[in-house]
Protein backbone atom coordinates (compact mmCIF):
# COMPACT_ATOMS: atom_id res chain seq x y z
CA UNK A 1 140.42 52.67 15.22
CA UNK A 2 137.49 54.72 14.55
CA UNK A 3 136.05 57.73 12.56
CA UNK A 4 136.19 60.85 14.72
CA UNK A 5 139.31 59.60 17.09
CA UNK A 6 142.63 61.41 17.81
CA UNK A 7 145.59 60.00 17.01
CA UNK A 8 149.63 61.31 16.86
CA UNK A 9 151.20 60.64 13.20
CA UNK A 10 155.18 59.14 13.96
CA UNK A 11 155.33 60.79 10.18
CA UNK A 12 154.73 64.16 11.07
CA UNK A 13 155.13 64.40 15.27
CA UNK A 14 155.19 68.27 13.91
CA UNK A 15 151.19 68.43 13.57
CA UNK A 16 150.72 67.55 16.44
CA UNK A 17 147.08 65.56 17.03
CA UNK A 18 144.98 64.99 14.38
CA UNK A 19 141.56 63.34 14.04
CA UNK A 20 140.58 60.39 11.86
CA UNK A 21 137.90 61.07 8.85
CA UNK A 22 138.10 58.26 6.78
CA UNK A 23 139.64 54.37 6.39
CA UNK A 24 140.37 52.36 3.27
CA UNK A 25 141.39 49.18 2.49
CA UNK A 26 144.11 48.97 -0.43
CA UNK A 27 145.56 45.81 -1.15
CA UNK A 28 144.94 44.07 2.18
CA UNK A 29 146.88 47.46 3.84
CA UNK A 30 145.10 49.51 5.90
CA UNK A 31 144.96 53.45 5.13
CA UNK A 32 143.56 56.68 7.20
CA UNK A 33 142.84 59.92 5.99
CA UNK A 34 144.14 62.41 9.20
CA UNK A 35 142.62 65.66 9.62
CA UNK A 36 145.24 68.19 11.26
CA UNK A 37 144.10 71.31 12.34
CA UNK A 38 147.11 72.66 12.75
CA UNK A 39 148.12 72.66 9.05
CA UNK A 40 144.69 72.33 8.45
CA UNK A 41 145.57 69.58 5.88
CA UNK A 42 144.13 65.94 5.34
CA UNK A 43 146.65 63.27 4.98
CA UNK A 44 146.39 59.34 4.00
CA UNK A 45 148.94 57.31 6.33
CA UNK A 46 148.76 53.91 6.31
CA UNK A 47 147.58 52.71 9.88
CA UNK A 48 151.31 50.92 11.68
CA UNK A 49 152.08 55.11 11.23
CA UNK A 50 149.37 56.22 13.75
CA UNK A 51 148.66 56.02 17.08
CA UNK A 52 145.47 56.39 19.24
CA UNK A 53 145.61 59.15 22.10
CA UNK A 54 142.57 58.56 24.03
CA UNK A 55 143.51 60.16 26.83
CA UNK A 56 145.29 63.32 28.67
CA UNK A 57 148.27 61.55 29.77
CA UNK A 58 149.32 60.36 26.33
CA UNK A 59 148.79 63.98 25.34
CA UNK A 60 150.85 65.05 28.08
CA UNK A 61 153.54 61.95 27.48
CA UNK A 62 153.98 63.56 23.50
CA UNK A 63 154.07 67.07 24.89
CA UNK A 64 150.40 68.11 22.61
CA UNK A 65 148.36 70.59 24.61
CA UNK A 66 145.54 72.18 23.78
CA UNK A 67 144.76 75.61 23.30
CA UNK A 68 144.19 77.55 26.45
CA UNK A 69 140.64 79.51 25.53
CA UNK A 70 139.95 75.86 24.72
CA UNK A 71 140.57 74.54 28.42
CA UNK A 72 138.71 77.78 29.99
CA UNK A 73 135.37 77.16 27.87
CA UNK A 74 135.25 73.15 28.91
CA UNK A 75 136.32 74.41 32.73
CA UNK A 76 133.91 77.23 32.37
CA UNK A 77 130.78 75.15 31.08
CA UNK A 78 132.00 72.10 33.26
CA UNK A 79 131.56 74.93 36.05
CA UNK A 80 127.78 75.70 35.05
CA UNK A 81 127.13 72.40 35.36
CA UNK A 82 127.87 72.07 38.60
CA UNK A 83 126.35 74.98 39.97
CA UNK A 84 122.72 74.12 38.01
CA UNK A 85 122.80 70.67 39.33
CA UNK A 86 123.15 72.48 43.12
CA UNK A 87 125.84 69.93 44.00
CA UNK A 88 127.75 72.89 46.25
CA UNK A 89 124.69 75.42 46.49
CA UNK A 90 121.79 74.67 48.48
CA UNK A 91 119.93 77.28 47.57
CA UNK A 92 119.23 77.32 43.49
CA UNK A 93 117.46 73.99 43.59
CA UNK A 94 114.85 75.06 46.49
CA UNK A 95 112.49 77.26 44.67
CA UNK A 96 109.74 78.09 42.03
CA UNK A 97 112.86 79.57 39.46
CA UNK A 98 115.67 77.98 37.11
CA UNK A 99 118.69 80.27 38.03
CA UNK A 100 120.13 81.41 34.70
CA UNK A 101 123.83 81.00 34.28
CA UNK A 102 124.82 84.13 34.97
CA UNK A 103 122.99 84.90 38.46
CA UNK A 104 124.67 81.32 39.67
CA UNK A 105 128.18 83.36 38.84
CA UNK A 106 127.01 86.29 40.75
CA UNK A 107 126.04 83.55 43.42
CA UNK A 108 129.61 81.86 43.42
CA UNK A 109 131.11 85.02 43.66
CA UNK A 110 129.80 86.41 46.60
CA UNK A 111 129.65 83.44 48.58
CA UNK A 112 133.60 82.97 48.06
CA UNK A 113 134.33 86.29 49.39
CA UNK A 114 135.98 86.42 52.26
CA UNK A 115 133.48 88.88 53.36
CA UNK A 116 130.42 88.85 51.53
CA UNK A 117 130.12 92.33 50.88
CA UNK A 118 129.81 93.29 47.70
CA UNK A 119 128.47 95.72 44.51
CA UNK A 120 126.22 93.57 41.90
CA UNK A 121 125.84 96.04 39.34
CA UNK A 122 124.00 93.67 36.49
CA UNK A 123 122.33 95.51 33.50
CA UNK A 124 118.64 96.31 33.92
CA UNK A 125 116.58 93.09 33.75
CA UNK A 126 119.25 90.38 34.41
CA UNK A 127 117.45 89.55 37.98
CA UNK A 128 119.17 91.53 40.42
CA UNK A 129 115.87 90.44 42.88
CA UNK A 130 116.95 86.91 41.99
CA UNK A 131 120.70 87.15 42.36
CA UNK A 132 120.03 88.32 45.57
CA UNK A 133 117.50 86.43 47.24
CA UNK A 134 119.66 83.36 45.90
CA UNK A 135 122.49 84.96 48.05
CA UNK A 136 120.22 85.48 50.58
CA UNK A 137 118.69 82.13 51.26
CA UNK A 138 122.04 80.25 50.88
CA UNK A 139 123.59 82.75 53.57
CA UNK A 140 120.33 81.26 55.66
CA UNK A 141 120.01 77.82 54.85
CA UNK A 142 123.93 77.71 55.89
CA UNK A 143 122.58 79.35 59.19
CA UNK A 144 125.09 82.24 58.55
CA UNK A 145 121.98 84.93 58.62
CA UNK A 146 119.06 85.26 60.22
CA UNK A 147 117.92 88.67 60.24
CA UNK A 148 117.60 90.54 56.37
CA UNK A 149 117.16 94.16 55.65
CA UNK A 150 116.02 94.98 52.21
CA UNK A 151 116.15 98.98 51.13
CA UNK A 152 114.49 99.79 48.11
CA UNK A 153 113.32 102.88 46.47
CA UNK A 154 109.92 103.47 47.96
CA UNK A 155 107.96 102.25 44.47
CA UNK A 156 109.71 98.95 44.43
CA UNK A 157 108.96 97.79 48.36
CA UNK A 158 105.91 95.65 47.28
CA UNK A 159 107.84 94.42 43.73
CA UNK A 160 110.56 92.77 46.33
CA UNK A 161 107.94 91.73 49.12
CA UNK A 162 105.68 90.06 46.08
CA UNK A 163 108.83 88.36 44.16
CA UNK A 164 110.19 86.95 47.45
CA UNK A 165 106.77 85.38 48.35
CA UNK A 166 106.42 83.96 45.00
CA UNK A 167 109.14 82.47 44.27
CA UNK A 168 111.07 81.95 47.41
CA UNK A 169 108.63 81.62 49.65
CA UNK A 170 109.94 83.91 52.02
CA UNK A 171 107.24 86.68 54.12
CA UNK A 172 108.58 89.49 54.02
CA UNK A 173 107.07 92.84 56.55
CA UNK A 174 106.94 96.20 54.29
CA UNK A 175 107.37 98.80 57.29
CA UNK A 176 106.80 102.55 56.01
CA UNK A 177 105.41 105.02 57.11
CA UNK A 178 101.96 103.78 58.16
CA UNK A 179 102.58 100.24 59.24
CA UNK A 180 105.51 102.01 61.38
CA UNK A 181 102.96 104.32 63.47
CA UNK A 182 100.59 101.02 63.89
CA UNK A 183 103.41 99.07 64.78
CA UNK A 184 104.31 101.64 67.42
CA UNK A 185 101.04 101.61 68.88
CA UNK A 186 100.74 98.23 68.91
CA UNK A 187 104.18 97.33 70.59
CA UNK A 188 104.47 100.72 72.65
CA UNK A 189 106.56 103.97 72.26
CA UNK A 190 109.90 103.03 73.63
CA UNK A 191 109.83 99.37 71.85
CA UNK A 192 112.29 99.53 69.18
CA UNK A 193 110.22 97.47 66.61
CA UNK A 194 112.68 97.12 64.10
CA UNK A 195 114.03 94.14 66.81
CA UNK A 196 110.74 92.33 66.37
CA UNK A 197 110.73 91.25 62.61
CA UNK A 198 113.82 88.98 61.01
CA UNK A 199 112.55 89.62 57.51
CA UNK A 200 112.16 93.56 57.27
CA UNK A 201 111.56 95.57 53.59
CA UNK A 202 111.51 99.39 53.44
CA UNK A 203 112.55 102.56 51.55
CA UNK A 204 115.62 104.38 51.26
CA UNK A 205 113.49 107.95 52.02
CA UNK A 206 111.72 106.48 54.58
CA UNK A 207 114.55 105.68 56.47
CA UNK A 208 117.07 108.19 55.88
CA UNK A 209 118.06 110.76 58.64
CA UNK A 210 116.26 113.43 58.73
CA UNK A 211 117.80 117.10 59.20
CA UNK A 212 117.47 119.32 61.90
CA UNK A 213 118.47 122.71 62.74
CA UNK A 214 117.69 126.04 64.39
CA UNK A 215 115.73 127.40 61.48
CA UNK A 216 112.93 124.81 61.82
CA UNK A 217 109.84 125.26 64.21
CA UNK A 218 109.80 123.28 67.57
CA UNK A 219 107.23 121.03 66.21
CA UNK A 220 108.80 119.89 63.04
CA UNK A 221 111.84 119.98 64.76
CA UNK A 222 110.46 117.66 67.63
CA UNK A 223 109.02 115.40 64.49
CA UNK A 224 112.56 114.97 62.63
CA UNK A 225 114.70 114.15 66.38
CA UNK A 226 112.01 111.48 66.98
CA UNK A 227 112.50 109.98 63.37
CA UNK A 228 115.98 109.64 63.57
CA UNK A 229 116.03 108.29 66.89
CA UNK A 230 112.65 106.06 66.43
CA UNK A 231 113.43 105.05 62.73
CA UNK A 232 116.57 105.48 61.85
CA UNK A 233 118.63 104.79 65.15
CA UNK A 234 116.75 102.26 65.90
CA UNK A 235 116.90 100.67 62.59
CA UNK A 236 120.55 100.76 62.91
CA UNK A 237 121.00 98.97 66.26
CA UNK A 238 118.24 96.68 65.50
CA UNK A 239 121.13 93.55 64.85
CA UNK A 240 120.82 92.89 60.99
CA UNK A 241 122.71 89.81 59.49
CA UNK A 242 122.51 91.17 56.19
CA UNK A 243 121.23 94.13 54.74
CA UNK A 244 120.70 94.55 50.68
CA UNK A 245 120.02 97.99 49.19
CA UNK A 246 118.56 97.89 45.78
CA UNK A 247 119.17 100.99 43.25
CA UNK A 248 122.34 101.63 45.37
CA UNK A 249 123.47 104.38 43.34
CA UNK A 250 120.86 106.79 44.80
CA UNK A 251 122.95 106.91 47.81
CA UNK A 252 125.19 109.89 46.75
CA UNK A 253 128.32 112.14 47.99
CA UNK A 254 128.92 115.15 46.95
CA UNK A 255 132.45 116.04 45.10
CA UNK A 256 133.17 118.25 47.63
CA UNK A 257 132.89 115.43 50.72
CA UNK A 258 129.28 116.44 52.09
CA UNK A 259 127.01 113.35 52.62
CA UNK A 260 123.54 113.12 51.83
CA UNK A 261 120.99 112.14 54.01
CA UNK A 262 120.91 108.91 51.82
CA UNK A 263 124.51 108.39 52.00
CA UNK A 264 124.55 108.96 55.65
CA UNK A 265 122.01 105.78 55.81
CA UNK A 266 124.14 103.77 53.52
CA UNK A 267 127.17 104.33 55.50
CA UNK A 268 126.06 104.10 59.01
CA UNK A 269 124.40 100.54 58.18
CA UNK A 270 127.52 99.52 56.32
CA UNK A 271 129.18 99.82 59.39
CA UNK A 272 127.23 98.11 61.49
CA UNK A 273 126.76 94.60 59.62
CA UNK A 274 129.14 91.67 58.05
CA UNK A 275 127.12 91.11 55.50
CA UNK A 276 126.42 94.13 52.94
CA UNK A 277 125.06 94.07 49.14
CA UNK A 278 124.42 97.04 46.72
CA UNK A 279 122.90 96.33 43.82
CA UNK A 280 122.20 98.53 41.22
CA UNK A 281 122.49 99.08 37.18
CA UNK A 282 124.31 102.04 36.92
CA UNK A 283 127.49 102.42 39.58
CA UNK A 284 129.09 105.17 38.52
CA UNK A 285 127.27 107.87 36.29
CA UNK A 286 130.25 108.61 34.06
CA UNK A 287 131.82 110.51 37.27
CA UNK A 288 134.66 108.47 38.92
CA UNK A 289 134.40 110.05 42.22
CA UNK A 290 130.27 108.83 42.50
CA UNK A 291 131.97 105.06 41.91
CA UNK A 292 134.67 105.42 44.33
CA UNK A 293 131.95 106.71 47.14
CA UNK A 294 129.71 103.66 46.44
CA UNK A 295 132.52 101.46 46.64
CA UNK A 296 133.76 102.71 49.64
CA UNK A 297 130.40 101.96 51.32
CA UNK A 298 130.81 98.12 50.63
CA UNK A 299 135.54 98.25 51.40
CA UNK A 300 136.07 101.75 53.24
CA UNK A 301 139.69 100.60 53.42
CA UNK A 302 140.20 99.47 49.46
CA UNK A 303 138.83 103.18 48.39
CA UNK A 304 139.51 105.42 50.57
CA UNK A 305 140.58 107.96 47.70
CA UNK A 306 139.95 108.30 44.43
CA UNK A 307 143.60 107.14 43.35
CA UNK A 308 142.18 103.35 44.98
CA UNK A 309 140.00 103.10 42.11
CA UNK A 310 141.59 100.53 39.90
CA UNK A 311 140.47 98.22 37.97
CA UNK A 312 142.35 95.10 40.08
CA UNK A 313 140.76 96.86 43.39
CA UNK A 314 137.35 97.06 41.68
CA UNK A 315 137.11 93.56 41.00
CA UNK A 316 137.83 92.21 44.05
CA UNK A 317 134.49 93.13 45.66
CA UNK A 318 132.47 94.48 42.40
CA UNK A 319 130.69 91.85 39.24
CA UNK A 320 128.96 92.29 36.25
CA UNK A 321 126.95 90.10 34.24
């Protein structure tokens, strides 16, 4: 027997295991001092009193189990392990970054949903861009996706396109405004160019619907119809896989049930993908029904009223880190 080993004491089968700290030799008898945390005591018993318990099933056999905050740290670190090493993730080994434990959780989360559709809403700077590109290329190299929308507010479009070339690689096209009319011009009026890119990046205002009534002149008017049927319509039917809006909470409803143009975009894409991702660091404002709204763009059936928003119905399609 050894210093540092766990042993069960016949003597005192009450304290359960206990670990060695110390041997002596008195008059040809052998002697350990026991450490036992239960009584948090240390106790010499001479060494025919003691027996080794190397492993779980002698544990089990005496009926000693551990604490269990004990078992969830070593499952929970044992878990880390095995998502850093990549041994069920393609994805985190790939590229120019060392995921951080807590965007490989974000990872595992999403990719064991049912339907990956989900609300990421990490504190600012914890790698939201990270989190979900990592999503993003494991959904590919599994050949689940092939076609990725990103929505961003306008300022961040070339933040995304830059990070994604850097450290995944990946080309992204930044259509707005301008590169839309070229793109028009290059590929014709009545080409629906959203179709012609798999790796698309553009801005919530950009793409919103535009508004249109009476009280507008006939060329403005004119202007907005051909927006929402050139941009936005088209941008809808154009067959995403996935589509990933960053600073999600932008897209607002009002108390009262009136949609905003940014909603409007939010919900109409929703509907027409599998694969749907809000991320953003501030869900729900301190006003429950701005939550519930969000939420019901990623599970229109889990909140459809307020009275769904519970904290077992949030966490089915909503983490934190």
């Amino acid at each position: 027997m050894k210093i540092g080993q766990k042993i069960i004491c016949k003597l005192y089968p009450e304290y359960e295991k206990g670990i060695i700290v110390s041997k002596q030799n008195v008059f040809g008898k052998i002697y350990y001092k026991i450490f036992f945390e239960r009584v948090n005591k240390i106790i010499e018993i001479p060494k025919d009193e003691i027996k080794l318990i190397d492993n779980p099933l002698d544990l089990y056999k005496s009926h000693i189990f551990s604490k269990p905050i004990q078992f969830k740290l070593k499952f929970l670190a044992h878990f880390l392990d095995v998502l850093a090493s990549g041994e069920e993730m393609i994805s985190p080994n790939n590229y120019k970054i060392h995921p951080l434990p807590h965007q490989l959780l974000v990872l595992d989360f999403v990719l064991n949903q049912f339907k990956p559709r989900c609300l990421l809403a990490d504190e600012v700077g914890l790698g939201k861009t990270i989190e979900a590109a990592l999503i993003m290329e494991e959904l590919k190299l599994r050949n689940i996706i092939k076609k990725t929308l990103i929505i961003t507010p306008a300022g961040l479009t070339t933040q995304w396109k830059d990070e994604l070339k850097v450290k995944f690689t990946e080309d992204f096209i930044v259509i707005n405004g301008t590169t839309f009319k070229s793109l028009k011009e290059i590929y014709g009026k009545e080409t629906n160019v959203w179709l012609n890119y798999n790796k698309v990046i553009t801005s919530i205002d950009f793409l919103k619907p535009k508004k249109v009534n009476d009280d507008l002149s006939e060329t403005e008017k004119k202007r907005r119809e051909n927006h929402n049927k050139d941009v936005f319509e088209d941008c809808i039917n154009a067959n995403w896989d996935i589509v990933i809006i960053d600073e999600a909470h932008k897209l607002t409803k009002h108390e009262s049930g009136e949609e905003t143009a940014r909603y409007k975009m939010g919900k109409r894409l929703s509907d027409s993908v599998p694969i749907f991702l809000l991320l953003t660091a501030t869900p729900h404002k301190g006003k429950p029904y701005i939550f519930k709204n969000l939420l019901s763009l990623v599970d229109p059936y889990l909140f459809n009223k307020l009275e769904d928003l519970k904290p077992e119905n949030v966490k089915q399609i909503t983490i934190r880190t």
